[in-house]
Protein backbone atom coordinates (compact mmCIF):
# COMPACT_ATOMS: atom_id res chain seq x y z
CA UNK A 1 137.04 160.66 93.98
CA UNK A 2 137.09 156.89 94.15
CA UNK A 3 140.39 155.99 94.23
CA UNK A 4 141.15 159.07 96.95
CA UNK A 5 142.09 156.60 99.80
CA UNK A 6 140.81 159.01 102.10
CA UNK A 7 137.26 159.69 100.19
CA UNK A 8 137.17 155.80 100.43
CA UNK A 9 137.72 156.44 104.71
CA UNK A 10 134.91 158.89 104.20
CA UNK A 11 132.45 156.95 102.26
CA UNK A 12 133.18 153.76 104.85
CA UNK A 13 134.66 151.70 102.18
CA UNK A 14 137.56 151.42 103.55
CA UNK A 15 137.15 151.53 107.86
CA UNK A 16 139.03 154.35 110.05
CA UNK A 17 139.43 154.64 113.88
CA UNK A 18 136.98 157.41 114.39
CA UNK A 19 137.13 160.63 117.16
CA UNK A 20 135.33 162.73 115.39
CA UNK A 21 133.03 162.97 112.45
CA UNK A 22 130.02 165.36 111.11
CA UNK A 23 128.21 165.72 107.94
CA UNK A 24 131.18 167.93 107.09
CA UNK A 25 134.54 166.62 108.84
CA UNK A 26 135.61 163.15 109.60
CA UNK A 27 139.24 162.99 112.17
CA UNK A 28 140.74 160.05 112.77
CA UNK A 29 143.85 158.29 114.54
CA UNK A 30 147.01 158.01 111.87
CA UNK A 31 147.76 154.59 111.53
CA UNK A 32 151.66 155.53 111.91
CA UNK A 33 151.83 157.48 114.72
CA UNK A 34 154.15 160.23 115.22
CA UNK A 35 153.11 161.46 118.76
CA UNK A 36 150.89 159.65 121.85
CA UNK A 37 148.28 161.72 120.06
CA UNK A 38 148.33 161.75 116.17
CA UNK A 39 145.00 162.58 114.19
CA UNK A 40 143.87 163.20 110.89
CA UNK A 41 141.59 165.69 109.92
CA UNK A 42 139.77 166.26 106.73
CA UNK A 43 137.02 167.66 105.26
CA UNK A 44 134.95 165.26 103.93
CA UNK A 45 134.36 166.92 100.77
CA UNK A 46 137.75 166.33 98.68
CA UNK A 47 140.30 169.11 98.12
CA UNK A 48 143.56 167.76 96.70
CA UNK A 49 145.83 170.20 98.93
CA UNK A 50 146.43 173.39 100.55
CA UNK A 51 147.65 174.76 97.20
CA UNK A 52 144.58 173.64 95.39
CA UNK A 53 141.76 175.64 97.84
CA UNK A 54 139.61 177.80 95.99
CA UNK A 55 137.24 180.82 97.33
CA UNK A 56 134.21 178.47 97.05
CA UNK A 57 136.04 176.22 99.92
CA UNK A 58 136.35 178.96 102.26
CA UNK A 59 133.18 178.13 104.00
CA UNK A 60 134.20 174.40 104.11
CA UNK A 61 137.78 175.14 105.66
CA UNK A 62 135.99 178.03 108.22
CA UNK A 63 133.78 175.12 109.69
CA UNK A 64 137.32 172.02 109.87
CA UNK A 65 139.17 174.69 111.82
CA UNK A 66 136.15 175.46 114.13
CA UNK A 67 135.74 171.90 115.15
CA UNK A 68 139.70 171.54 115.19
CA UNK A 69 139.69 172.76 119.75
CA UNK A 70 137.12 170.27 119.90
CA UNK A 71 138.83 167.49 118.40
CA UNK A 72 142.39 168.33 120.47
CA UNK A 73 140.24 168.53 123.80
CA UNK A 74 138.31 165.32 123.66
CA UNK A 75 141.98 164.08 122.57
CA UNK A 76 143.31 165.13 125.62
CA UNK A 77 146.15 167.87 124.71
CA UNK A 78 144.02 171.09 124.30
CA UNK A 79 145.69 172.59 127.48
CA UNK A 80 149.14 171.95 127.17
CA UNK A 81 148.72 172.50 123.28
CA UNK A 82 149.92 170.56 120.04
CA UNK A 83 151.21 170.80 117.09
CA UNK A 84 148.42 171.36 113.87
CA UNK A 85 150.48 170.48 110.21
CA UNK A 86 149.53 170.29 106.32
CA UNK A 87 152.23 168.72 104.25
CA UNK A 88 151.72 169.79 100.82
CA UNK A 89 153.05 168.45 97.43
CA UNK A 90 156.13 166.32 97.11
CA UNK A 91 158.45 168.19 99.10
CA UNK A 92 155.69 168.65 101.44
CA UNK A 93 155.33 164.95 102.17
CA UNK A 94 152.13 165.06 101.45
CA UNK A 95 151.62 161.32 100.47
CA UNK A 96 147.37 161.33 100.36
CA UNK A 97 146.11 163.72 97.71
CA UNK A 98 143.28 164.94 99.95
CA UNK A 99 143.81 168.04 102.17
CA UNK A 100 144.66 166.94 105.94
CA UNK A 101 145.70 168.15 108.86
CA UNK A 102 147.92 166.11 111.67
CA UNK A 103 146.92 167.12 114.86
CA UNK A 104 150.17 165.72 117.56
CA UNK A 105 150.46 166.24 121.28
CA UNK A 106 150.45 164.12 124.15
CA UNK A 107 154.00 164.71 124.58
CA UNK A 108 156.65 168.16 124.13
CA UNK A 109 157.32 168.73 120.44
CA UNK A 110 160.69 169.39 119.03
CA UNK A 111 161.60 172.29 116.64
CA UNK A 112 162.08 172.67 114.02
CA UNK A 113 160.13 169.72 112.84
CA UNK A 114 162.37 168.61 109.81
């Protein structure tokens, strides 16, 4: 989708601060940071949301969430853990319609989040 912002990050139209990216999944640091560690992660085929995954994306979601304890150890917080969140919809806070992840650590996490 052209005017996805993040298909544009994807397509290198529009440039991202890269830690991670395959023919399949591109992660990169938010650019309003919520945590000492705060990275996107999306597949770089475009899903709207959670709510709009099908059966057919099942093998595309399997392989993100593989790569996902790669990503958090090269970022530095795989042993003491963070935090892995999809807003969804309106309520959600979802405010790009492409399905994303926010990976936070680097610091203790409050909860509940919101």
């Amino acid at each position: 989708m052209s005017s996805c912002l993040f298909c544009q990050l994807v397509s290198g139209d529009i440039p991202a601060n890269k830690v991670y990216e395959d023919d399949h999944v591109l992660a990169f640091h938010d650019i309003r940071p919520q945590a000492p560690v705060h990275i996107l992660i999306i597949p770089k085929r475009h899903i709207e949301s959670a709510q709009a995954v099908k059966p057919e994306d099942r093998e595309t979601l399997g392989y993100l969430h593989s790569v996902i304890p790669v990503i958090a150890e090269d970022a530095g917080v795989a042993e003491d853990g963070y935090r892995l969140v999809a807003n969804i919809g309106r309520h959600g806070q979802q405010t790009v319609p492409h399905l994303h992840y926010h990976l936070l650590g680097g610091r203790q996490l409050g909860w509940p989040p919101g």
